[in-house]
Every structure is written in structure tokens, then in C-alpha cells.
C-alpha atoms as a PDB file:
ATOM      1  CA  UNK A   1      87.670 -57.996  21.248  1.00  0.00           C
ATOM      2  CA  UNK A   2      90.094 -56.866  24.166  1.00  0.00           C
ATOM      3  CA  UNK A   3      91.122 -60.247  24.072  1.00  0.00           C
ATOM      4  CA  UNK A   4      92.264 -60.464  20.490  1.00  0.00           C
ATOM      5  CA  UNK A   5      94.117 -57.412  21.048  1.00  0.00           C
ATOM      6  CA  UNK A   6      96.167 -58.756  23.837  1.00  0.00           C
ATOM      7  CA  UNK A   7      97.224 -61.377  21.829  1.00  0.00           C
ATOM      8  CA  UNK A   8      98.215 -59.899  19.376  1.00  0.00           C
ATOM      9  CA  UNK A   9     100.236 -57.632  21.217  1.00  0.00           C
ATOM     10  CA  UNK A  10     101.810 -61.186  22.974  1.00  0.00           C
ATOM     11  CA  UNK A  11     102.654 -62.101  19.696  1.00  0.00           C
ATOM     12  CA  UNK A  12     104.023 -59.001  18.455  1.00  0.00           C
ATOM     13  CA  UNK A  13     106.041 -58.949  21.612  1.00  0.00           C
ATOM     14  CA  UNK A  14     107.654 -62.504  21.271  1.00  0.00           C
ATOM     15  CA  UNK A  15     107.905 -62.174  17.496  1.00  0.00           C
ATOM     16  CA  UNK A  16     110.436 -58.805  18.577  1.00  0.00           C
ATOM     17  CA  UNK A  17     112.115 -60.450  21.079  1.00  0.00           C
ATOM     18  CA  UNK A  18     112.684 -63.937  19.392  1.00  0.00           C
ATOM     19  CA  UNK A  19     113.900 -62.363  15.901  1.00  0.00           C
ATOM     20  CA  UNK A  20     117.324 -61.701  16.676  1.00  0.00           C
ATOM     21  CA  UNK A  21     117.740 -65.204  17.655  1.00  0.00           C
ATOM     22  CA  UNK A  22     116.720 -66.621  14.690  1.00  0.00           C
ATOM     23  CA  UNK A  23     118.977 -64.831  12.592  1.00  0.00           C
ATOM     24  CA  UNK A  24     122.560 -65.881  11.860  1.00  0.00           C
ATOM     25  CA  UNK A  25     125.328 -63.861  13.251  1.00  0.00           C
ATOM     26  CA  UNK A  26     127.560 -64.213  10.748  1.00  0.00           C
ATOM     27  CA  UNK A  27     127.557 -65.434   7.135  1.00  0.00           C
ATOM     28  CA  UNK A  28     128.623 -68.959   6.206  1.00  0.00           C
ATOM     29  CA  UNK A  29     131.745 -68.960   4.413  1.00  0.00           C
ATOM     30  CA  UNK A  30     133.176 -72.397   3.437  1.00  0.00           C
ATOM     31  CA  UNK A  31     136.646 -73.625   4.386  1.00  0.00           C
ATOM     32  CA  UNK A  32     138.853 -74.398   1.196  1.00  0.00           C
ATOM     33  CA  UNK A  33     141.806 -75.812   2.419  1.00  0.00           C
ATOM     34  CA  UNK A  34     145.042 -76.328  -0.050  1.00  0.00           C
ATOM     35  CA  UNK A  35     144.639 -79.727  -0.876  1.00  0.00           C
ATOM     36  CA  UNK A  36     148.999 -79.976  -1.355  1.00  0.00           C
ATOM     37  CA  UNK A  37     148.485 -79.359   2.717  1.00  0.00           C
ATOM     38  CA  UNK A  38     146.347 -82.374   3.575  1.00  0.00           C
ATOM     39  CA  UNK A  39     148.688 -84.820   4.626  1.00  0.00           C
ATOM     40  CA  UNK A  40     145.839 -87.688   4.153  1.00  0.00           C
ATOM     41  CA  UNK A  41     146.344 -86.936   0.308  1.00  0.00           C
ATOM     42  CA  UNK A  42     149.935 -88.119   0.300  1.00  0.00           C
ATOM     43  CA  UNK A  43     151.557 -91.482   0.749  1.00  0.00           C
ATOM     44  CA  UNK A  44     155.106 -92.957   1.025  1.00  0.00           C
ATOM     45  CA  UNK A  45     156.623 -95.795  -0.624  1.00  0.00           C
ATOM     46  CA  UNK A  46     159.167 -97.302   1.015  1.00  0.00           C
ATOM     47  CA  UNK A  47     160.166 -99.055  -2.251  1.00  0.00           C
ATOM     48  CA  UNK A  48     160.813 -96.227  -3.811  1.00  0.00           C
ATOM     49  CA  UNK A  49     162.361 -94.408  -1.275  1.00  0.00           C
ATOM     50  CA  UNK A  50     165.293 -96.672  -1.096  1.00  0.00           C
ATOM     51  CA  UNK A  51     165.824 -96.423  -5.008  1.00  0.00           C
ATOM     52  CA  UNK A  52     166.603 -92.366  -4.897  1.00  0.00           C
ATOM     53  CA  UNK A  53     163.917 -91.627  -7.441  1.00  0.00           C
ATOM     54  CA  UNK A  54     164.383 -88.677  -9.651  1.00  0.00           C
ATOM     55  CA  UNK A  55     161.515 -88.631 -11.730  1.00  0.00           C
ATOM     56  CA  UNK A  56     158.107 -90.156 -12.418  1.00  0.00           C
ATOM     57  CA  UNK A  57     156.140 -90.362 -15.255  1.00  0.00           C
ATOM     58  CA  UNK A  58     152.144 -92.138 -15.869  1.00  0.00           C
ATOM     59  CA  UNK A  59     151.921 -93.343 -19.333  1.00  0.00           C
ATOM     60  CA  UNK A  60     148.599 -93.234 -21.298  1.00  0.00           C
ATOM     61  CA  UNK A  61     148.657 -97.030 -20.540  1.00  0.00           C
ATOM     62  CA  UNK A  62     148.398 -96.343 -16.871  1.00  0.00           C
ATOM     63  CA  UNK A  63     152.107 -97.660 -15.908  1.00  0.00           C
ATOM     64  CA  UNK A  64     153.866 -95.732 -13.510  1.00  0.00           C
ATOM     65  CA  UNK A  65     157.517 -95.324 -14.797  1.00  0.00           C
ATOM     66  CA  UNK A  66     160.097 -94.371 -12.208  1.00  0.00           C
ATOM     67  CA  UNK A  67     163.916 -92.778 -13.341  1.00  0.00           C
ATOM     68  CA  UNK A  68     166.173 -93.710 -10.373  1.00  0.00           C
ATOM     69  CA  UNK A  69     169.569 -93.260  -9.500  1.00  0.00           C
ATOM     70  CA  UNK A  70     170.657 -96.920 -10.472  1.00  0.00           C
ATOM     71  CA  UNK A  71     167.743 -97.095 -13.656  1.00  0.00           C
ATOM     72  CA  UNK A  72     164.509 -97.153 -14.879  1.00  0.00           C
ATOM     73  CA  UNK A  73     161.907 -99.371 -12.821  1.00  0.00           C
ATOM     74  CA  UNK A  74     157.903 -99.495 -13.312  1.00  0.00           C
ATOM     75  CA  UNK A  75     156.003 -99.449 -10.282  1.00  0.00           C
ATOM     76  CA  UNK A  76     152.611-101.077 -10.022  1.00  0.00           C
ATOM     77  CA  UNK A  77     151.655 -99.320  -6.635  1.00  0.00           C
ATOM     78  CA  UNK A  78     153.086-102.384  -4.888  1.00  0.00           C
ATOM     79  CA  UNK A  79     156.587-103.160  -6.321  1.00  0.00           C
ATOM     80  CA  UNK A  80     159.027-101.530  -8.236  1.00  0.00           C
ATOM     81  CA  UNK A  81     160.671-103.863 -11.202  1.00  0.00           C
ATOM     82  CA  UNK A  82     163.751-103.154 -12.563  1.00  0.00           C
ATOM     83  CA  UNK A  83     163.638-102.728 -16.523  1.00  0.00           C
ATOM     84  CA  UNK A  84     166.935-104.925 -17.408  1.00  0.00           C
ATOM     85  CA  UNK A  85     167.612-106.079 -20.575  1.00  0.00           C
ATOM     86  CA  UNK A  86     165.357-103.409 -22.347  1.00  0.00           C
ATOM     87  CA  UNK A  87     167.615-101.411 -23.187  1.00  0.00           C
ATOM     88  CA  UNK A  88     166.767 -99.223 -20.133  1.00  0.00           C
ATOM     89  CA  UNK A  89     170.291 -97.608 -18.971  1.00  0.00           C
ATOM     90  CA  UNK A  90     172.194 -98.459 -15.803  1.00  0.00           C
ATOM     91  CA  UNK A  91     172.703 -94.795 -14.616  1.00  0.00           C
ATOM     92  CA  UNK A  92     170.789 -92.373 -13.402  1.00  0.00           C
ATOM     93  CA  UNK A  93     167.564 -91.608 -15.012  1.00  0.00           C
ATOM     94  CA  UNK A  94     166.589 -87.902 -15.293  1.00  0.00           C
ATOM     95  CA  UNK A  95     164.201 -87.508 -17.545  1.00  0.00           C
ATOM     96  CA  UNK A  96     161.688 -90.379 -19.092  1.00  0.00           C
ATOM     97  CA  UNK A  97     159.694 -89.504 -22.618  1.00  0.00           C
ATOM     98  CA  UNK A  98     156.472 -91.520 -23.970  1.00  0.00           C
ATOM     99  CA  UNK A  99     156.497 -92.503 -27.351  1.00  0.00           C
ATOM    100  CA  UNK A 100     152.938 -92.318 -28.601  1.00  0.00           C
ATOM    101  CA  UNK A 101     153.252 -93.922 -31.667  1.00  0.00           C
ATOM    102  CA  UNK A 102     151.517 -92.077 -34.112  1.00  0.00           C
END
């Protein structure tokens, strides 16, 4: 019996003295970083760089439309064409509206 008693005495013991350890020190609070901060989220375009855009719009379609100093081009995430001949205007583009045909 004096046996049993010791060990559970050694196991009182390491249960006291290991506890602390096993508990976290603080609590886990997760990082939520801005994602307009995270340079990985943003890319440049050289393309469009040299056109002096003003304003881009995504149609419903899934064309990206691009108002420029010198027009209106759509950009296909490669090149940027030039909409001549569409009636499109040869000035600077400020503002581009979708019709949605209803």
C-alpha cells in the first residue's frame, strides 16, 4: 500500500509541476491584414500605363473597358485595343456607362 501512495504522490507532483507548461500563455488571435496593403494582390500593366488611363469599367460580359487620355480601348489582360471607328471619341475618356439593354 505504501507503494501506491508514493506514486501517487509522484504523479500528483509532476502533474503540478508540468501544468503550467501545457497551458498557452497567451490566446491565439488571428492576423487580418488589409488586403489593399498586400502588394502580391496588385499588378501593373505596362500597357496601360503608357495610355494615361482615367477610368475602368468590367462589363457584365466580362470585357475590361479602359477611358484614356487619347480614347476608349478594351483590354483583355494582355493588350489594350483601341476602339476606332465605333464611334468611341478621340479625347479623353472620363467616364464609361453600360448599356444593359433591357
Amino acid at each position: 500500500m505504501r507503494v501506491g501512495v508514493r506514486a501517487m504522490v509522484a504523479v500528483v507532483l509532476l502533474l503540478v509541476l508540468v501544468a503550467p507548461l501545457l497551458n498557452a500563455q497567451a490566446p491565439y488571435e488571428p492576423v487580418r491584414p488589409e488586403p489593399a496593403s498586400e502588394s502580391w494582390r496588385w499588378r501593373t500593366f505596362p500597357d496601360l500605363a503608357r495610355l494615361g488611363v482615367r477610368v475602368v469599367h468590367s462589363s457584365r460580359t466580362g470585357s475590361m473597358w479602359v477611358g484614356a487620355a487619347d480614347g476608349v480601348f478594351r483590354f483583355d489582360g494582355i493588350e489594350a485595343v483601341r476602339m476606332d471607328g465605333t464611334g468611341a471619341p478621340d479625347r479623353p475618356v472620363d467616364h464609361i456607362l453600360e448599356n444593359l439593354g433591357r
